[in-house]
Protein backbone atom coordinates (compact mmCIF):
# COMPACT_ATOMS: atom_id res chain seq x y z
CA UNK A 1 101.75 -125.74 48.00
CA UNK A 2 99.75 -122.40 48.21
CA UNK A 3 101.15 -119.10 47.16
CA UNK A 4 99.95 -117.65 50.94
CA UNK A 5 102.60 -117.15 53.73
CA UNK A 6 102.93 -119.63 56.38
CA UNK A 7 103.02 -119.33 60.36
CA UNK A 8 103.77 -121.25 62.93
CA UNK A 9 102.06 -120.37 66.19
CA UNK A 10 103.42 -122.04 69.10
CA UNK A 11 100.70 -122.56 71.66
CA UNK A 12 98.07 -121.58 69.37
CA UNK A 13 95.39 -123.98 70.26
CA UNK A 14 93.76 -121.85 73.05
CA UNK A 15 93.72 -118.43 74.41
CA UNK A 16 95.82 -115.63 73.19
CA UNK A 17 97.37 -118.23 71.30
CA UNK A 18 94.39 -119.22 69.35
CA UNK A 19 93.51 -115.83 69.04
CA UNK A 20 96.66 -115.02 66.86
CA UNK A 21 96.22 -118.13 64.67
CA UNK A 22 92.16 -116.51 63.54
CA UNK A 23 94.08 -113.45 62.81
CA UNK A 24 96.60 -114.84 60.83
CA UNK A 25 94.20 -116.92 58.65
CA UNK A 26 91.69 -114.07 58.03
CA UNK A 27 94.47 -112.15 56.73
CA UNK A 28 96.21 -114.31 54.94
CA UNK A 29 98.19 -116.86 56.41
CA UNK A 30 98.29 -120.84 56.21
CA UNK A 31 99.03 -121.61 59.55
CA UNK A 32 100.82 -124.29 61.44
CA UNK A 33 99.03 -124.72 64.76
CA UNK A 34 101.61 -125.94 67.55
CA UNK A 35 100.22 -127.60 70.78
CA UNK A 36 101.58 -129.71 73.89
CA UNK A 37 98.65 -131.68 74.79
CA UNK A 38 95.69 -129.74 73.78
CA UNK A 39 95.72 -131.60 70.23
CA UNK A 40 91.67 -131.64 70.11
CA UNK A 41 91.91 -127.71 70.77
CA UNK A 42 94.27 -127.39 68.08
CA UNK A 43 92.14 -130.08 65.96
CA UNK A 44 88.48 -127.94 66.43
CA UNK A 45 90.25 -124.49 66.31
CA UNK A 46 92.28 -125.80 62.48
CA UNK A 47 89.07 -126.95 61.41
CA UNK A 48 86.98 -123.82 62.01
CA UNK A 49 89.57 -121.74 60.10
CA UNK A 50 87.68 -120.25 56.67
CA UNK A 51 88.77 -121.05 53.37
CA UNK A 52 91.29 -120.76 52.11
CA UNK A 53 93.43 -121.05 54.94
CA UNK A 54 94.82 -124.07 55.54
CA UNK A 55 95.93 -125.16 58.84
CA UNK A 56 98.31 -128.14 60.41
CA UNK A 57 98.46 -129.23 63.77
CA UNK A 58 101.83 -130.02 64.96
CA UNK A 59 102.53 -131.37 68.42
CA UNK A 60 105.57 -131.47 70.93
CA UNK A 61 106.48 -131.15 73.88
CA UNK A 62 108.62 -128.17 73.83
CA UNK A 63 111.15 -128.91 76.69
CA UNK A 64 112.15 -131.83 74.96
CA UNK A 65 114.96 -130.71 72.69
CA UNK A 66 114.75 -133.67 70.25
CA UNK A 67 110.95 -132.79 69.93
CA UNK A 68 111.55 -129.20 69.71
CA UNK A 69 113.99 -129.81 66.86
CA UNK A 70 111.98 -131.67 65.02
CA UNK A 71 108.43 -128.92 65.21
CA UNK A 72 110.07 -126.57 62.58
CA UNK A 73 110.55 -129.56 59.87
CA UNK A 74 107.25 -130.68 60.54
CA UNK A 75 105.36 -127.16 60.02
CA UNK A 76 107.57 -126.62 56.50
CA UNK A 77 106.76 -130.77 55.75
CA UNK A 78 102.76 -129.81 56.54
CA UNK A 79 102.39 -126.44 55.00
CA UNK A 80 105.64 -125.32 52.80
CA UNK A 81 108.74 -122.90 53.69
CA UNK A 82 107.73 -121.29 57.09
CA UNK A 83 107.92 -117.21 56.78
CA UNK A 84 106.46 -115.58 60.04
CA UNK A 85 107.39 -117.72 63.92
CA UNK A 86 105.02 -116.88 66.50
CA UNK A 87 106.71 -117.88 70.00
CA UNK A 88 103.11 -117.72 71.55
CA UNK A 89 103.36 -121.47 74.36
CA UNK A 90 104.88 -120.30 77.71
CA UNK A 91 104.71 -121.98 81.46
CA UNK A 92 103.10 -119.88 84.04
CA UNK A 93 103.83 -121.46 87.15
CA UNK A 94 103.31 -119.48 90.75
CA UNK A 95 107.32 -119.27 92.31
CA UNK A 96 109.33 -117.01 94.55
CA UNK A 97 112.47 -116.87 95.61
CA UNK A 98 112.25 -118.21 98.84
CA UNK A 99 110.59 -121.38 97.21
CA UNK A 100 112.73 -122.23 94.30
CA UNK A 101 112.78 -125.38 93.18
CA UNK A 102 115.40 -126.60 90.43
CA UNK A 103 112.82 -128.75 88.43
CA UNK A 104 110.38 -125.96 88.08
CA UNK A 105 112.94 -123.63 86.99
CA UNK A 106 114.31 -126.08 84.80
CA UNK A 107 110.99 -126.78 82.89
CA UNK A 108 110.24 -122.24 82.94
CA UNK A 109 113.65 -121.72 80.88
CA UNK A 110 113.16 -124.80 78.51
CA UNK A 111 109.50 -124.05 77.63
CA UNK A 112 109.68 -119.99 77.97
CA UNK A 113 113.49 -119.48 76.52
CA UNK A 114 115.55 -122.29 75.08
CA UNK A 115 112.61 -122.95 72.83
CA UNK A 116 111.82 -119.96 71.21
CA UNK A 117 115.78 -119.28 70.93
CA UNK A 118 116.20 -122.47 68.99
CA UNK A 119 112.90 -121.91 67.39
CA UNK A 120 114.33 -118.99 65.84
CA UNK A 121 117.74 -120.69 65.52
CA UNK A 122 115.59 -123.57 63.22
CA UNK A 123 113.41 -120.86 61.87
CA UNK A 124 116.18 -118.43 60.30
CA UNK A 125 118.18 -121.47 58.76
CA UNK A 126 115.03 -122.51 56.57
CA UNK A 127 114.16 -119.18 55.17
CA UNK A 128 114.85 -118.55 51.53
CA UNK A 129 117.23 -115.48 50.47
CA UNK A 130 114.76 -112.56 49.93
CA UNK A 131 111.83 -113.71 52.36
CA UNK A 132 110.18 -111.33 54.29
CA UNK A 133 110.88 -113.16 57.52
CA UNK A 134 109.92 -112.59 61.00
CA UNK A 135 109.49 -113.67 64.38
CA UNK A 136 107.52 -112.12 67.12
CA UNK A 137 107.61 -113.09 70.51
CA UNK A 138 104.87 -113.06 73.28
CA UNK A 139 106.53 -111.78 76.21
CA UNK A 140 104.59 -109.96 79.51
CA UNK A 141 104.70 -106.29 80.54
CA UNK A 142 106.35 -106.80 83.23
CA UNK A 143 109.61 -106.76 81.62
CA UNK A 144 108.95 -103.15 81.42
CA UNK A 145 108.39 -103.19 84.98
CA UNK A 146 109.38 -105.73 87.08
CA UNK A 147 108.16 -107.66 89.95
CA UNK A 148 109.33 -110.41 92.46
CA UNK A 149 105.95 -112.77 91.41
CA UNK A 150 105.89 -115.76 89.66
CA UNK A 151 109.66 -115.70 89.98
CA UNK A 152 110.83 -118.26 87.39
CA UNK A 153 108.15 -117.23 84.73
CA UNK A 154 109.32 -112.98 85.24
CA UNK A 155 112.90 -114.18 84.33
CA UNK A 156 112.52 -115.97 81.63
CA UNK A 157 110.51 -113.28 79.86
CA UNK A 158 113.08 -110.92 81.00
CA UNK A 159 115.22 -113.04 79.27
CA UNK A 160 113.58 -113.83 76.20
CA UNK A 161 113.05 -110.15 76.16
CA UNK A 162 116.66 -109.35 75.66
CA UNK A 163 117.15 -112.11 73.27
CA UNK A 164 114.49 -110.35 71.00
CA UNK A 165 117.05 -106.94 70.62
CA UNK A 166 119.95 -109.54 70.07
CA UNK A 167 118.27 -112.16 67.35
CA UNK A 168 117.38 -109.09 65.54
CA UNK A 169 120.70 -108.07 65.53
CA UNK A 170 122.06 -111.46 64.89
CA UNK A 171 119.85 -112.06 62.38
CA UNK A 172 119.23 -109.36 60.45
CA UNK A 173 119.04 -108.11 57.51
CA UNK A 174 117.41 -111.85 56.71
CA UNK A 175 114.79 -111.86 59.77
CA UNK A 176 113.37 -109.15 61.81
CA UNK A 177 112.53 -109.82 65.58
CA UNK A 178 109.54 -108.34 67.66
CA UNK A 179 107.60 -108.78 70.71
CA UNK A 180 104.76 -108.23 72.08
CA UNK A 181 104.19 -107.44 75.93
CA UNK A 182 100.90 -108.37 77.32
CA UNK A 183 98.84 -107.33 80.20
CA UNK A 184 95.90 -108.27 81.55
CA UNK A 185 93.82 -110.39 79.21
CA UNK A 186 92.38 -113.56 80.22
CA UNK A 187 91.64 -115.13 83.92
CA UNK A 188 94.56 -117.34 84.52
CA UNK A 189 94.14 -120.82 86.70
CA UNK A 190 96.34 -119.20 90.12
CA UNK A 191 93.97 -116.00 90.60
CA UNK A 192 91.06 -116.77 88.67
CA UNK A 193 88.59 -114.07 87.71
CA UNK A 194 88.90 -112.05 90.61
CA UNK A 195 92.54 -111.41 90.34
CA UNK A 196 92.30 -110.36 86.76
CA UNK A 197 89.37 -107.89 88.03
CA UNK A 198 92.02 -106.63 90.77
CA UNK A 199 94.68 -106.31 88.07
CA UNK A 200 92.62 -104.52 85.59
CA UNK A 201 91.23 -102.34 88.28
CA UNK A 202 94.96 -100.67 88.65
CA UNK A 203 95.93 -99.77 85.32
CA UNK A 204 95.72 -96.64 83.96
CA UNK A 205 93.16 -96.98 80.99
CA UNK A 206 90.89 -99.20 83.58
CA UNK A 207 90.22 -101.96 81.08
CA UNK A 208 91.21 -104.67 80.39
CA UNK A 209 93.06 -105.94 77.25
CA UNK A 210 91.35 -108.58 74.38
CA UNK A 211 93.23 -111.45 72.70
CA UNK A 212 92.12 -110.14 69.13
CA UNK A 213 94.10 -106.81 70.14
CA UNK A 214 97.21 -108.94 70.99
CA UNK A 215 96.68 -110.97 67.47
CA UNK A 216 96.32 -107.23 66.25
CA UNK A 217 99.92 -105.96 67.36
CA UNK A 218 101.28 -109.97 66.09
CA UNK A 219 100.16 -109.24 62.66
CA UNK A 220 101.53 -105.51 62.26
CA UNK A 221 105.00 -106.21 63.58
CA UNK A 222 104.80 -108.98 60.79
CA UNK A 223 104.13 -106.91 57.90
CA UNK A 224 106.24 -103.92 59.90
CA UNK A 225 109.07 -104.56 57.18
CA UNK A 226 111.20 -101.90 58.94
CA UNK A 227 110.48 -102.60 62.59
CA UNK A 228 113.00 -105.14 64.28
CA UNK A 229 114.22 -105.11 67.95
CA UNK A 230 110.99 -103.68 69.26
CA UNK A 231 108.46 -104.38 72.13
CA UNK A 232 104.81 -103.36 72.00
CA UNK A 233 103.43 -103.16 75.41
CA UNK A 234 99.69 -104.10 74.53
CA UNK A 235 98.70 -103.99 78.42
CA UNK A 236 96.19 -101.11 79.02
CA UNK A 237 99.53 -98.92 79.95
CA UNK A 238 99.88 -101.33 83.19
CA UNK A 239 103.59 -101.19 82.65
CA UNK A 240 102.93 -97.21 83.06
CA UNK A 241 102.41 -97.55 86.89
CA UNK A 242 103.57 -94.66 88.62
CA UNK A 243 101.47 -94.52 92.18
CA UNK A 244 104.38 -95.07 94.96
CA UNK A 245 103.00 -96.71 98.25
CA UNK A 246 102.68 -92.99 99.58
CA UNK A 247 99.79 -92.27 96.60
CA UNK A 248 97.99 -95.37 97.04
């Protein structure tokens, strides 16, 4: 095994995901490259990493517990003792409340909460005494500011975001826990390019924000060694908005 940390990116075969596995590699990392069914993603994006990272692909579905249990055991088997969890994969499905339906919600909180939680649960419990371990989750900025859309999706960030402040106080001083809050980055398949025009169009620096700045904020609150409990809004200050429907 190499003498370079190792990460495990969850959902890093494409898109922000991906985006935080380059980062890691260029700076250091060996990383283990989690992915549901985008395996040939994860297969092109672990091959074009440059020496001397090396990279693993490890697959599961993660609203299958006994899947889920097993990822963490496979990353340490692939690469070596797992010090940095990147809780990247999330379900972004359209809901409200008048249309709630118990499968959908079901398949939100496993994929967007349960897993990360027992992620970290699995994570902490391999980590030698005297690691510099952490986990940092991907969240959205609407925790900071929340809205009625995508119903399911907002409250299990909400949630997750809590459980950040609480697994860094449950598992410190062994692990520190961060997030990272999101905002508009990358077209998404319910609003396409237009919507992400619209969204970009209302925040406050008018611009909207790139994965490698996400990756950016991932890596810092990694080597942060005395920042745990924290959200960085990366968003463009979306989660800023102030205009009331008598300003607008």
């Amino acid at each position: 095994m190499s003498a370079r940390p190792v990460a495990l990116v969850t959902g890093g075969a494409k898109r922000i995901g991906a985006a935080i596995v380059r980062r890691l590699a260029k700076a250091g990392y060996d990383v283990a490259i989690h992915c549901g069914t985008s395996r040939a993603d994860a297969a092109d994006l672990a091959a074009a990493l440059p020496p001397p990272a090396r990279a693993a692909v490890v697959c599961c579905d993660l609203a299958n517990p006994a899947e889920l249990a097993a990822l963490m055991p496979a990353a340490r088997e692939a690469l070596g003792p797992v010090s940095l969890l990147v809780n990247s994969a999330s379900l972004f499905e359209p809901d409200t409340l008048q249309t709630l339906e118990p499968a959908l919600w079901e398949r939100h909180f496993a994929v967007n909460l349960r897993a990360p939680v027992f992620l970290a649960q699995t994570f902490a419990a391999q980590c030698s005494d005297g690691a510099d371990a952490s986990i940092v989750n991907i969240l959205d900025q609407r925790v900071l500011r929340p809205n009625p859309g995508f119903f399911s999706y907002a409250l299990t960030k909400s949630a997750l975001f809590s459980a950040t402040v609480t697994m860094a106080q449950a598992l410190a001083p062994a692990v520190r826990v961060n997030a990272v809050a999101p905002g508009p980055t990358l077209a998404n398949i319910h609003d396409g390019e237009d919507g992400l025009a619209r969204e970009i169009a209302g925040v406050p620096l008018q611009r909207g924000v790139e994965p490698d700045e996400i990756a950016d904020a991932v890596l810092y609150l990694a080597r942060a060694r005395s920042v745990t409990g924290q959200t960085i809004a990366v968003d463009a200050g979306q989660h800023l908005g102030w205009r009331t429907p008598d300003v607008v």
